[in-house]
C-alpha atoms as a PDB file:
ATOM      1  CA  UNK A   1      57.846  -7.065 -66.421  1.00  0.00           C
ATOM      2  CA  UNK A   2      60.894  -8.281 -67.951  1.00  0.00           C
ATOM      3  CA  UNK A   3      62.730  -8.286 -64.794  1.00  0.00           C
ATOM      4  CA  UNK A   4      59.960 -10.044 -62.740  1.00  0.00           C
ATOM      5  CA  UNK A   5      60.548 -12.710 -65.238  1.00  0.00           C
ATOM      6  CA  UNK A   6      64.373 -13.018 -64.583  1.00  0.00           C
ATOM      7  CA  UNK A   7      63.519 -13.229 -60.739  1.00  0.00           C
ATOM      8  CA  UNK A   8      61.264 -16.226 -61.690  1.00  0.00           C
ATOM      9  CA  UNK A   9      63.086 -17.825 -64.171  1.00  0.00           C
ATOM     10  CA  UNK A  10      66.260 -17.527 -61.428  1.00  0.00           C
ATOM     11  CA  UNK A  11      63.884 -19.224 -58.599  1.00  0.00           C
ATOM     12  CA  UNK A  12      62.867 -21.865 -60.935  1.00  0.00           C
ATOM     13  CA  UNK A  13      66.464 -22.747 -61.468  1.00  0.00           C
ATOM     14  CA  UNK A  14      67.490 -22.338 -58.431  1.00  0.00           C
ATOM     15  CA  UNK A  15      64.937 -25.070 -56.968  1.00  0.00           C
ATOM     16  CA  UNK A  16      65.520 -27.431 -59.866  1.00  0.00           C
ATOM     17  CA  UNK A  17      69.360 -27.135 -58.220  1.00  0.00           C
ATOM     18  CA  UNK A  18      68.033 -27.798 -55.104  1.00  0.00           C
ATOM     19  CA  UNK A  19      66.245 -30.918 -56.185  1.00  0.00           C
ATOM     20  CA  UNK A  20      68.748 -32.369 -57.998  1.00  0.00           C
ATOM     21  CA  UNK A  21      71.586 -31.441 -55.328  1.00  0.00           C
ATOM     22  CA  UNK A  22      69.128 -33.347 -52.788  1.00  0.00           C
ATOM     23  CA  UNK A  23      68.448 -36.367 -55.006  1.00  0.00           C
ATOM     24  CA  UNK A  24      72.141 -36.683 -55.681  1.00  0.00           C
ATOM     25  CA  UNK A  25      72.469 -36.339 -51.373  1.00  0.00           C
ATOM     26  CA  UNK A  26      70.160 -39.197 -51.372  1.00  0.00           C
ATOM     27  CA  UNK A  27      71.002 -41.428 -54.176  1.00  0.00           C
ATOM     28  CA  UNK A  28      74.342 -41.397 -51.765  1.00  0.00           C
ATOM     29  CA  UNK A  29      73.068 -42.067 -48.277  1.00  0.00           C
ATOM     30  CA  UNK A  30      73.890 -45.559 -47.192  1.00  0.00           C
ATOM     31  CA  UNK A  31      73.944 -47.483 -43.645  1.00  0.00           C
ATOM     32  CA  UNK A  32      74.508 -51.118 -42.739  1.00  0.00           C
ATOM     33  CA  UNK A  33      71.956 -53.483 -42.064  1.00  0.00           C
ATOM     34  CA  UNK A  34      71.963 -56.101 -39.373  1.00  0.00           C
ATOM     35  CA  UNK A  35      74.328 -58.962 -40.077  1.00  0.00           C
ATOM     36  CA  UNK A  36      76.535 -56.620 -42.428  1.00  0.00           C
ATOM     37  CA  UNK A  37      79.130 -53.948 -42.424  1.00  0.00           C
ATOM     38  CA  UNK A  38      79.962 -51.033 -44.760  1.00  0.00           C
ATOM     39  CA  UNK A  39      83.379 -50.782 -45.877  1.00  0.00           C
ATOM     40  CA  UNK A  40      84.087 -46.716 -46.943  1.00  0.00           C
ATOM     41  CA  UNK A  41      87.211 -45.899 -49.101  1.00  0.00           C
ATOM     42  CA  UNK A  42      88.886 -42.934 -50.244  1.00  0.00           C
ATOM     43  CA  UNK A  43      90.603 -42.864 -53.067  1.00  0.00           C
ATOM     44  CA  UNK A  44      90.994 -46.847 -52.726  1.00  0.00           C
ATOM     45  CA  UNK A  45      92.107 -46.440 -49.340  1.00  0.00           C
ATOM     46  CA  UNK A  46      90.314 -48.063 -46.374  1.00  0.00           C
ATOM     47  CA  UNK A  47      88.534 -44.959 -44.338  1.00  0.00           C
ATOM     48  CA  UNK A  48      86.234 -46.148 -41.964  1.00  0.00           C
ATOM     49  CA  UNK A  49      84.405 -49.573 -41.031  1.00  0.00           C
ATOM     50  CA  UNK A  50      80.318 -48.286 -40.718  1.00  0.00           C
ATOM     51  CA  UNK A  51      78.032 -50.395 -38.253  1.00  0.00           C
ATOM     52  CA  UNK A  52      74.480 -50.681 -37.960  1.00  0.00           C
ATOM     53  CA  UNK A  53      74.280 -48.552 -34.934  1.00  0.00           C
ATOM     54  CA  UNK A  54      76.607 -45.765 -36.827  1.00  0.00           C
ATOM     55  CA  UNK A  55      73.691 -44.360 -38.778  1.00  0.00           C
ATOM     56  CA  UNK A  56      73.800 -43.553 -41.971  1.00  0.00           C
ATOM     57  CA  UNK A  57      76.407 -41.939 -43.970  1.00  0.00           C
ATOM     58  CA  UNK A  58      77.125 -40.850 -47.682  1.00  0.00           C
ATOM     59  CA  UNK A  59      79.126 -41.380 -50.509  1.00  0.00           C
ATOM     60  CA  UNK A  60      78.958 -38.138 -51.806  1.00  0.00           C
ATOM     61  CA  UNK A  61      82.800 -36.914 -51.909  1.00  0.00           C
ATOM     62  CA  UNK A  62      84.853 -37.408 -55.040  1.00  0.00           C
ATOM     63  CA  UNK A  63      86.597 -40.994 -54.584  1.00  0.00           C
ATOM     64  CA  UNK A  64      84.350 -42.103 -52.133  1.00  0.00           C
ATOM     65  CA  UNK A  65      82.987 -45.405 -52.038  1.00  0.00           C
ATOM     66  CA  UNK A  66      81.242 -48.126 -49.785  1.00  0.00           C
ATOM     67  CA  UNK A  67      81.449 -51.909 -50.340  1.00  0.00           C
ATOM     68  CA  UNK A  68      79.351 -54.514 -47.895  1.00  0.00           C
ATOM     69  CA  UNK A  69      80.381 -56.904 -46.052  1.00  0.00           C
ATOM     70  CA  UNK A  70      78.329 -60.183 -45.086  1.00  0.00           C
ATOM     71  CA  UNK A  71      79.141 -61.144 -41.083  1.00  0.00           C
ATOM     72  CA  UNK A  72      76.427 -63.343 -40.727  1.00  0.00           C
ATOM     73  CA  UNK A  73      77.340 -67.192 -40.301  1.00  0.00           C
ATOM     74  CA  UNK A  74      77.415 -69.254 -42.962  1.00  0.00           C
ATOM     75  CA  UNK A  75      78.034 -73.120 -43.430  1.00  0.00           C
ATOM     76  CA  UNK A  76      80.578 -74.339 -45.835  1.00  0.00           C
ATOM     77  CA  UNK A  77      80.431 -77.799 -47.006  1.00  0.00           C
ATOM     78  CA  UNK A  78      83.661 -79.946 -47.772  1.00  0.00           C
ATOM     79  CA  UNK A  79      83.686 -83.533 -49.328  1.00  0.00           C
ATOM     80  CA  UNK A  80      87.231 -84.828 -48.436  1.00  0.00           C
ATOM     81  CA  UNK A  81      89.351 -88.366 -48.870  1.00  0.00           C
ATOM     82  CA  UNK A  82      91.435 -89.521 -46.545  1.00  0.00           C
ATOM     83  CA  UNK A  83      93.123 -92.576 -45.123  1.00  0.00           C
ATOM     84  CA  UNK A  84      93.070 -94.551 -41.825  1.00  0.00           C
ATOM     85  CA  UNK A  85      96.252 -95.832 -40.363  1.00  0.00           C
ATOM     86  CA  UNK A  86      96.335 -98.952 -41.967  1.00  0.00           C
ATOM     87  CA  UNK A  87      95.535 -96.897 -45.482  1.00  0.00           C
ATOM     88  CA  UNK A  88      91.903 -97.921 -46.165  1.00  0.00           C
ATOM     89  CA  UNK A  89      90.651 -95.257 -47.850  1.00  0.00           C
ATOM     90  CA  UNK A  90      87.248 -93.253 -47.316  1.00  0.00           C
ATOM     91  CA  UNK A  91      85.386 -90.511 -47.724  1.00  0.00           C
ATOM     92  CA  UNK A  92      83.728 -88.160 -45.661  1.00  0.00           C
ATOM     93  CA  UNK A  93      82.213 -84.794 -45.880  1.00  0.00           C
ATOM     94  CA  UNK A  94      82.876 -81.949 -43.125  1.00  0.00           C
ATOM     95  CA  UNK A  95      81.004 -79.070 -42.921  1.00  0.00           C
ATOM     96  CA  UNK A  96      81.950 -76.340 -41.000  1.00  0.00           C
ATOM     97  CA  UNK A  97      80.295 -73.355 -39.553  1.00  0.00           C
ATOM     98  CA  UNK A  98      81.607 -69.869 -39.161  1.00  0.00           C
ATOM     99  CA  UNK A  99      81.391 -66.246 -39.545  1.00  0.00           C
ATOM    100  CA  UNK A 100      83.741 -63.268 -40.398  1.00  0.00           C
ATOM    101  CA  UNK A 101      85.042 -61.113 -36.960  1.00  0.00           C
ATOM    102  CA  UNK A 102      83.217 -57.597 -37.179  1.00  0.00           C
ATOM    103  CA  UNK A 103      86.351 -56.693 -35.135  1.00  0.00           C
ATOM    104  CA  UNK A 104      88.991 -57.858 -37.945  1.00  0.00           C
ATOM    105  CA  UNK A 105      86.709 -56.536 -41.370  1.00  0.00           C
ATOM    106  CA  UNK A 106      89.066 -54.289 -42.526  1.00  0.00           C
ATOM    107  CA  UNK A 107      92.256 -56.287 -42.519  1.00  0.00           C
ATOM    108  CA  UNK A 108      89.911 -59.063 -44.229  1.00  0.00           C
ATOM    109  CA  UNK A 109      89.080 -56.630 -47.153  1.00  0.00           C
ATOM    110  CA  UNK A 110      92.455 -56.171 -48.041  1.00  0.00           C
ATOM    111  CA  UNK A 111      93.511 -59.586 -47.376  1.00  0.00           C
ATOM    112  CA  UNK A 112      90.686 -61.018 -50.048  1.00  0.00           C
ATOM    113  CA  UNK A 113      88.907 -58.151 -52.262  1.00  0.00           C
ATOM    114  CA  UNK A 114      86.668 -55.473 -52.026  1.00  0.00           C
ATOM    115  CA  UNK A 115      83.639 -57.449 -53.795  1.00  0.00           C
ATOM    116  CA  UNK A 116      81.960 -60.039 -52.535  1.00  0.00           C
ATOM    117  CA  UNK A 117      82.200 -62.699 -55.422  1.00  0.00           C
ATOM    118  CA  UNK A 118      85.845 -62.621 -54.870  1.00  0.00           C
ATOM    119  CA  UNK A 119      86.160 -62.856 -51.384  1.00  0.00           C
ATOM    120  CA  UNK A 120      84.144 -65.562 -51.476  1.00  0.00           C
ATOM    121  CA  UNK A 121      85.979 -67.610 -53.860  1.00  0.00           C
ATOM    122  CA  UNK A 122      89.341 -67.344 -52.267  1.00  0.00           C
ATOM    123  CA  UNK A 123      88.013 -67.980 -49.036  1.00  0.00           C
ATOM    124  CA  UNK A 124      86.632 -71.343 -49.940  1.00  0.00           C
ATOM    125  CA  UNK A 125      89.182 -72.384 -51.402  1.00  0.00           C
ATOM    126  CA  UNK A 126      91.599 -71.993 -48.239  1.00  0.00           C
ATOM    127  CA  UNK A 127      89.024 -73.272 -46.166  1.00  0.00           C
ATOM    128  CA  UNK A 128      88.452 -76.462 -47.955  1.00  0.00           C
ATOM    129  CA  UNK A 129      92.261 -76.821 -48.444  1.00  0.00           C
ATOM    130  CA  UNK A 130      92.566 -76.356 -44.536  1.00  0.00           C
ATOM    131  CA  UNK A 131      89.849 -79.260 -43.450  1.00  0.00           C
ATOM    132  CA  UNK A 132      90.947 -81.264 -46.229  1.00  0.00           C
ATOM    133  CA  UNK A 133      94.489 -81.213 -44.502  1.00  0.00           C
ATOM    134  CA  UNK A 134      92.872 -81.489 -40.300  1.00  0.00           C
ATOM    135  CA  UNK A 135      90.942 -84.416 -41.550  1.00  0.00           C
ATOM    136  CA  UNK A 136      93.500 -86.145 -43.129  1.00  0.00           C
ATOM    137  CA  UNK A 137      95.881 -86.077 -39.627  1.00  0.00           C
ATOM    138  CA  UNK A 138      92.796 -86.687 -38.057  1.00  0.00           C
ATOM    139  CA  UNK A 139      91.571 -89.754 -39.089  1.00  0.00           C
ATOM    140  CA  UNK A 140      95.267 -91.138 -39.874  1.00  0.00           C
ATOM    141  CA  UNK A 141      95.488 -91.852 -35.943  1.00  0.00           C
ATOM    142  CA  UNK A 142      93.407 -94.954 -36.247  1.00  0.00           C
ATOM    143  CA  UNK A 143      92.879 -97.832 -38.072  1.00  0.00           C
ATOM    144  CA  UNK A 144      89.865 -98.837 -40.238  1.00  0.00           C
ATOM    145  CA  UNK A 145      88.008-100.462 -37.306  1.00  0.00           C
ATOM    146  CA  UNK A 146      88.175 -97.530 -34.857  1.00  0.00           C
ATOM    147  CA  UNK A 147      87.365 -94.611 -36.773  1.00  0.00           C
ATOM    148  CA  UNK A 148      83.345 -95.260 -36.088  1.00  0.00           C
ATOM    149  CA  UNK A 149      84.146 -95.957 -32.809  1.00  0.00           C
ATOM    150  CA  UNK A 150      86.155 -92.844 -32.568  1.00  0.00           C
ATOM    151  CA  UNK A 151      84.392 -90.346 -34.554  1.00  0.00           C
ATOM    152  CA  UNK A 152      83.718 -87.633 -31.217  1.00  0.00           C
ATOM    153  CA  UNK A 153      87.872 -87.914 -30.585  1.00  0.00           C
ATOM    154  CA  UNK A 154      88.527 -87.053 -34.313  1.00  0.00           C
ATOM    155  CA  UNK A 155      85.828 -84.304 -34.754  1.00  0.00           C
ATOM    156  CA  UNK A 156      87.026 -82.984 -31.247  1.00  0.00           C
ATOM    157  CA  UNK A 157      90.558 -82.671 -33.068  1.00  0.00           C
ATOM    158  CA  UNK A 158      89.221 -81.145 -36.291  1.00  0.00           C
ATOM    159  CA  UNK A 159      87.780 -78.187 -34.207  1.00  0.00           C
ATOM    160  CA  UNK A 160      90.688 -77.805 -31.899  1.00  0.00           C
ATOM    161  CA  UNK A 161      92.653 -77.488 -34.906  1.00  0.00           C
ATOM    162  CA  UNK A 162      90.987 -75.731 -37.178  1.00  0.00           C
ATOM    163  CA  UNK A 163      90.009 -73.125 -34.994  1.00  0.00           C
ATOM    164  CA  UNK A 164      93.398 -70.889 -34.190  1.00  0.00           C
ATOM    165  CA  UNK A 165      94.060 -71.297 -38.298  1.00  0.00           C
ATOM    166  CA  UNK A 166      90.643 -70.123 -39.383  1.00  0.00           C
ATOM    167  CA  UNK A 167      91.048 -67.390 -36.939  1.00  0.00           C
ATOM    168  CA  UNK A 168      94.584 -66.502 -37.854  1.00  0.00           C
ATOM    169  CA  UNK A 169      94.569 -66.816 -41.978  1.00  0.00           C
ATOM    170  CA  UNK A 170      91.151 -65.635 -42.648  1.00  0.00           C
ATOM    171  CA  UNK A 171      89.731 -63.903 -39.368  1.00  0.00           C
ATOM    172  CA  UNK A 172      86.820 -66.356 -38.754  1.00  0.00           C
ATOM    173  CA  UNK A 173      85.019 -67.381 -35.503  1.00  0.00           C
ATOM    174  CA  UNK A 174      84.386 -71.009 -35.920  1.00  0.00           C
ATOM    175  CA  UNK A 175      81.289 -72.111 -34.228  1.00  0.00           C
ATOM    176  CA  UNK A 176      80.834 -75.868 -35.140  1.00  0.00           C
ATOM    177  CA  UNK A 177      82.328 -78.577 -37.332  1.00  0.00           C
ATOM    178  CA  UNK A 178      80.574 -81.406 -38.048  1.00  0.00           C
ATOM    179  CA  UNK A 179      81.401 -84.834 -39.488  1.00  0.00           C
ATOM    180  CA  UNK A 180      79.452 -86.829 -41.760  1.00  0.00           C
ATOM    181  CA  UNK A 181      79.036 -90.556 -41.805  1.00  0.00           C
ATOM    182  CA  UNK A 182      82.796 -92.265 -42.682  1.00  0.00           C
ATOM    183  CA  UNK A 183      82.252 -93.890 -46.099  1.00  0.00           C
ATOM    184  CA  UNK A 184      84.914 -96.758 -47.239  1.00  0.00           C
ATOM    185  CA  UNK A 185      85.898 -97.048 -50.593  1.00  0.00           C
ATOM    186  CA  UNK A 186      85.577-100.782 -49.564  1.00  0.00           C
ATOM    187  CA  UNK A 187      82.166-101.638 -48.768  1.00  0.00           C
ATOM    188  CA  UNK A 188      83.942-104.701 -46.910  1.00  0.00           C
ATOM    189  CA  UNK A 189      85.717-102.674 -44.494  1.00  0.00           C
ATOM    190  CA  UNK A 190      82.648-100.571 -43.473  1.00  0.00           C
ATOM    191  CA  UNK A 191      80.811-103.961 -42.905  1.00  0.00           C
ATOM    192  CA  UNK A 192      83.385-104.925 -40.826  1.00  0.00           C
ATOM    193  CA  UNK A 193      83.961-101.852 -39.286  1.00  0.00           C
ATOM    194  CA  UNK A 194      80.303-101.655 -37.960  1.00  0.00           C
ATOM    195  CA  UNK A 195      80.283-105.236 -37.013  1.00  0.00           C
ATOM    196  CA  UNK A 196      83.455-104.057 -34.417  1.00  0.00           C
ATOM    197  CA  UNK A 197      81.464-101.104 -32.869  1.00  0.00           C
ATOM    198  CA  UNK A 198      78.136-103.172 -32.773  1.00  0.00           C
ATOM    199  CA  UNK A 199      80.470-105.720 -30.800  1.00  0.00           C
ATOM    200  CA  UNK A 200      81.535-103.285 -28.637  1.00  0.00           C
ATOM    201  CA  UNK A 201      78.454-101.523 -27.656  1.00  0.00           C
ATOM    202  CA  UNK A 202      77.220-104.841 -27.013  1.00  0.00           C
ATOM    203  CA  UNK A 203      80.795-105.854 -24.897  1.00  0.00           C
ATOM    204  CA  UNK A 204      79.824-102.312 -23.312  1.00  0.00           C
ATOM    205  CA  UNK A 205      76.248-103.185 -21.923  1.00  0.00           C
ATOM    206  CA  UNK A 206      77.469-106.534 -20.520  1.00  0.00           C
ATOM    207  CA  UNK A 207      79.833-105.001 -18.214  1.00  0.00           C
ATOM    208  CA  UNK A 208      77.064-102.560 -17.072  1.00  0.00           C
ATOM    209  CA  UNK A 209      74.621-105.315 -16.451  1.00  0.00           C
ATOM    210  CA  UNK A 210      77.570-107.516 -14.713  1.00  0.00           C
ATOM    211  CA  UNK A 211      78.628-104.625 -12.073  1.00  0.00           C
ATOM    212  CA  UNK A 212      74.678-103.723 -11.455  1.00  0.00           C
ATOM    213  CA  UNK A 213      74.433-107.768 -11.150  1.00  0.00           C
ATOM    214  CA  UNK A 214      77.281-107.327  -8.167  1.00  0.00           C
ATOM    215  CA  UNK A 215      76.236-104.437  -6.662  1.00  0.00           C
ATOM    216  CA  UNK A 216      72.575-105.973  -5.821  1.00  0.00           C
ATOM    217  CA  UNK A 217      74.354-109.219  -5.065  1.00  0.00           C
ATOM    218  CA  UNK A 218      76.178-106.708  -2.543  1.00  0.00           C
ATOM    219  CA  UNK A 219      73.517-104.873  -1.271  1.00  0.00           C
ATOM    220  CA  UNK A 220      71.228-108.120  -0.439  1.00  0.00           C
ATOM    221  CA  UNK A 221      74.318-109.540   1.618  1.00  0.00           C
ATOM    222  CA  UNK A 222      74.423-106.267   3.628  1.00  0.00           C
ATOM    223  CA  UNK A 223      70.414-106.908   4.528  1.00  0.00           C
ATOM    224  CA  UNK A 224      71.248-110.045   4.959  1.00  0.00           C
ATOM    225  CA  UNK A 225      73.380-109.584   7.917  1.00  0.00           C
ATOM    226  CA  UNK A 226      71.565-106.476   9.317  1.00  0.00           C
ATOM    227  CA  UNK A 227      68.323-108.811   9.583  1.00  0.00           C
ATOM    228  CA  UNK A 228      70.123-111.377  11.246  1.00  0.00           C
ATOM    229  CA  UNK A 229      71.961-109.014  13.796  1.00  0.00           C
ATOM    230  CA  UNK A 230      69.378-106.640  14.647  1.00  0.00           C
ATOM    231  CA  UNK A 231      72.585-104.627  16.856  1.00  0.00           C
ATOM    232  CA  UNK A 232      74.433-104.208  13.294  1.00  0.00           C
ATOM    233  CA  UNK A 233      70.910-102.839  11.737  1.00  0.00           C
ATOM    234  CA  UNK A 234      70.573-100.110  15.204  1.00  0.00           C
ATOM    235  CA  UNK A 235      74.355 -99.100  14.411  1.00  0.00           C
ATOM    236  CA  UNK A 236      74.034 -99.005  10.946  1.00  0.00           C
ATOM    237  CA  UNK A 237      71.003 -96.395  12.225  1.00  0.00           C
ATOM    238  CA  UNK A 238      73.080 -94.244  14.800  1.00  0.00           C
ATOM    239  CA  UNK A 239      75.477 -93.611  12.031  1.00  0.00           C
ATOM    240  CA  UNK A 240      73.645 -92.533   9.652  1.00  0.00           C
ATOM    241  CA  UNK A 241      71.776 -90.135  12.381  1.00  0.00           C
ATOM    242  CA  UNK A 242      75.466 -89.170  13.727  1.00  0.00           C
ATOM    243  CA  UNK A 243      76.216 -87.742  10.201  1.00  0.00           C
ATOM    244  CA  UNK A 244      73.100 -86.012  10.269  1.00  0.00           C
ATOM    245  CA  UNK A 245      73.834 -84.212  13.449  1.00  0.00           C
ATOM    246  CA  UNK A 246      77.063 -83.181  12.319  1.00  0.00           C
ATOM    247  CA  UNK A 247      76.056 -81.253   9.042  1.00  0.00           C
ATOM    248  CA  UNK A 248      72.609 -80.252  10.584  1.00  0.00           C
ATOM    249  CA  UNK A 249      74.696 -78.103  13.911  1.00  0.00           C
ATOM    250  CA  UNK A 250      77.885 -76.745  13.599  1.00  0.00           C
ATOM    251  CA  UNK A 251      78.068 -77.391  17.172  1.00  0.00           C
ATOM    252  CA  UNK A 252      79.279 -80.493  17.594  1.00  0.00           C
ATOM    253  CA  UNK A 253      82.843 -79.715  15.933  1.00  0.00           C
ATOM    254  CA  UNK A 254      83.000 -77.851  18.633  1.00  0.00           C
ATOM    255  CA  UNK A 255      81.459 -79.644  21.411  1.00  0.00           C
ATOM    256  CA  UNK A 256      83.851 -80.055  24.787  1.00  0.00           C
ATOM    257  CA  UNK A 257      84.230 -83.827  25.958  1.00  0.00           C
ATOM    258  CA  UNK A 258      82.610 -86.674  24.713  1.00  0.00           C
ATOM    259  CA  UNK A 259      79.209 -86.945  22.008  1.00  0.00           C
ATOM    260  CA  UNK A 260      76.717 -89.889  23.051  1.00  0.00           C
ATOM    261  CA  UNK A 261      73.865 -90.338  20.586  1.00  0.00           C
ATOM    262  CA  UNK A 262      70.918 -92.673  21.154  1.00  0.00           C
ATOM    263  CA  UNK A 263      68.934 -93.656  18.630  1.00  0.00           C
ATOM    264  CA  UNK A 264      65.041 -95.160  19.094  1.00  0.00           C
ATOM    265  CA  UNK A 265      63.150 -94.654  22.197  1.00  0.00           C
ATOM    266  CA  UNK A 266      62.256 -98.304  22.701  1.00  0.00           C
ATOM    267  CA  UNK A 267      66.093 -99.408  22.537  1.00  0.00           C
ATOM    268  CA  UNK A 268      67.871 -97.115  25.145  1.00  0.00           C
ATOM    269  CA  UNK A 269      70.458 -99.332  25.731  1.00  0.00           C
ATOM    270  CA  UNK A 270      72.255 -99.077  22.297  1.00  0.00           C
ATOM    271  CA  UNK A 271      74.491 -96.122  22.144  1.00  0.00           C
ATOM    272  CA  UNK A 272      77.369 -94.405  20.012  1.00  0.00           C
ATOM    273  CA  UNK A 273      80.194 -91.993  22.105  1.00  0.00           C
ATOM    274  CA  UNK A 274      82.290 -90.152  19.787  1.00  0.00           C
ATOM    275  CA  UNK A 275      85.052 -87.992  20.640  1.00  0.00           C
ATOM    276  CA  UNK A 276      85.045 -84.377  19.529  1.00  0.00           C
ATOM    277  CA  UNK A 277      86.415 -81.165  20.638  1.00  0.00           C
ATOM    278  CA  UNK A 278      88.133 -78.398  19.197  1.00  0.00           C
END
């Protein structure tokens, strides 16, 4: 009897090992969810990089540890001053778009911090210190009255700028940067300012109304004449139907001798010859 009760008492242990041995396995499985990465150390070393199609993995081993890593995109906001080239001052906010290369995670880690929080911080910081510098060559190239009309050309230079240096100091893909509405210190200049690109729009308009103007004009003299020279109006018609015979048969580039084309079967007597041949 006594022994039976050892054997028990050994099996009882021996499955409360087992349980907590499998709850510790657990407590230590980890994967990566969509959007995010698992960073696994060793010791404080970087081991391995874990995906969302890598499965799932533990943290089991002495020294072994996993931090996550956000690569989703993300939108950070800057509010920066800067001058125009005749120094009016103004403010603008630029907000710019990104998220962190899955290909570069590991070399970001050790660049800015294993947690989150701190990554974070430094990040933004750099980032707003590199638009606050883009925007401020940016918008230097023109003077108070061009920048509205000139906002595409200066956001066009903010991305092209920004791009290589967010990619090179702290391993983002940039997808968009956008520019908010210029806002002078001097409510004067803005006035102004949108008074010049109201002017030009308008300038803008004219010009298209003036050539359409002149290209009717145009176009009414050319009836004109064809109505009052019926000829001009049949050879106006052979050759139009000429070019249609040439890109409708490949043929006639290579047709021997001359190409006579009549056009209309109640006007016989008007007809084209065009040379061709190979």
């Amino acid at each position: 009897m006594s022994r039976s009760k050892y054997v028990v008492a050994g099996v009882v242990l021996l499955v409360i090992l087992l349980l907590i041995g499998a709850s510790v396995a657990f407590a230590n499985i980890q994967y990566a969810q969509e959007g995010t990465v698992k960073v696994v150390t060793q010791w404080g070393a970087i081991e391995r990089v874990y995906k969302p199609s890598d499965g799932w993995f533990t943290t089991i081993a002495p020294g072994r540890k996993a931090y996550e890593v956000n690569i989703k995109s993300f939108t950070e906001t800057a509010p920066v001053r800067v001058t125009s080239k005749d120094n009016a001052a103004l403010q603008v906010e630029i907000a710019v778009t990104a998220y962190t290369d899955a290909s570069n995670v590991a070399e970001y880690v050790r660049k800015y911090g294993f947690t989150e929080e701190e990554r974070h911080r430094r990040r933004s910081e750099i980032l707003k210190g590199l638009v606050q510098t883009e925007a401020r060559n940016s918008f230097a190239d023109y003077g108070a009255y061009e920048i509205y009309a000139n906002q595409e050309q200066i956001q066009k230079r903010i991305v092209e700028s920004l791009r290589p240096q967010l990619a090179g100091q702290l391993l983002l893909v940039t997808e968009s940067v956008q520019i908010g509405n210029p806002d002078f210190i001097d409510d004067r200049i803005e006035a102004a300012a949108s008074g010049v690109v109201a002017n030009e729009k308008q300038k803008q308009a004219e010009e298209a109304r003036l050539e359409a103007a002149k290209i009717a004009a145009q176009t009414k003299q050319i009836e004109a004449l064809t109505y009052a020279n019926p000829a001009l109006l049949d050879i106006k018609k052979l050759e139009l139907q000429l070019e249609i015979e040439r890109a409708r048969a490949d043929g006639i580039r290579n047709h021997q001798g001359a190409l006579t084309i009549m056009y209309g079967a109640g006007n016989p007597g008007v007809q084209v010859q065009v040379p061709t041949g190979r």
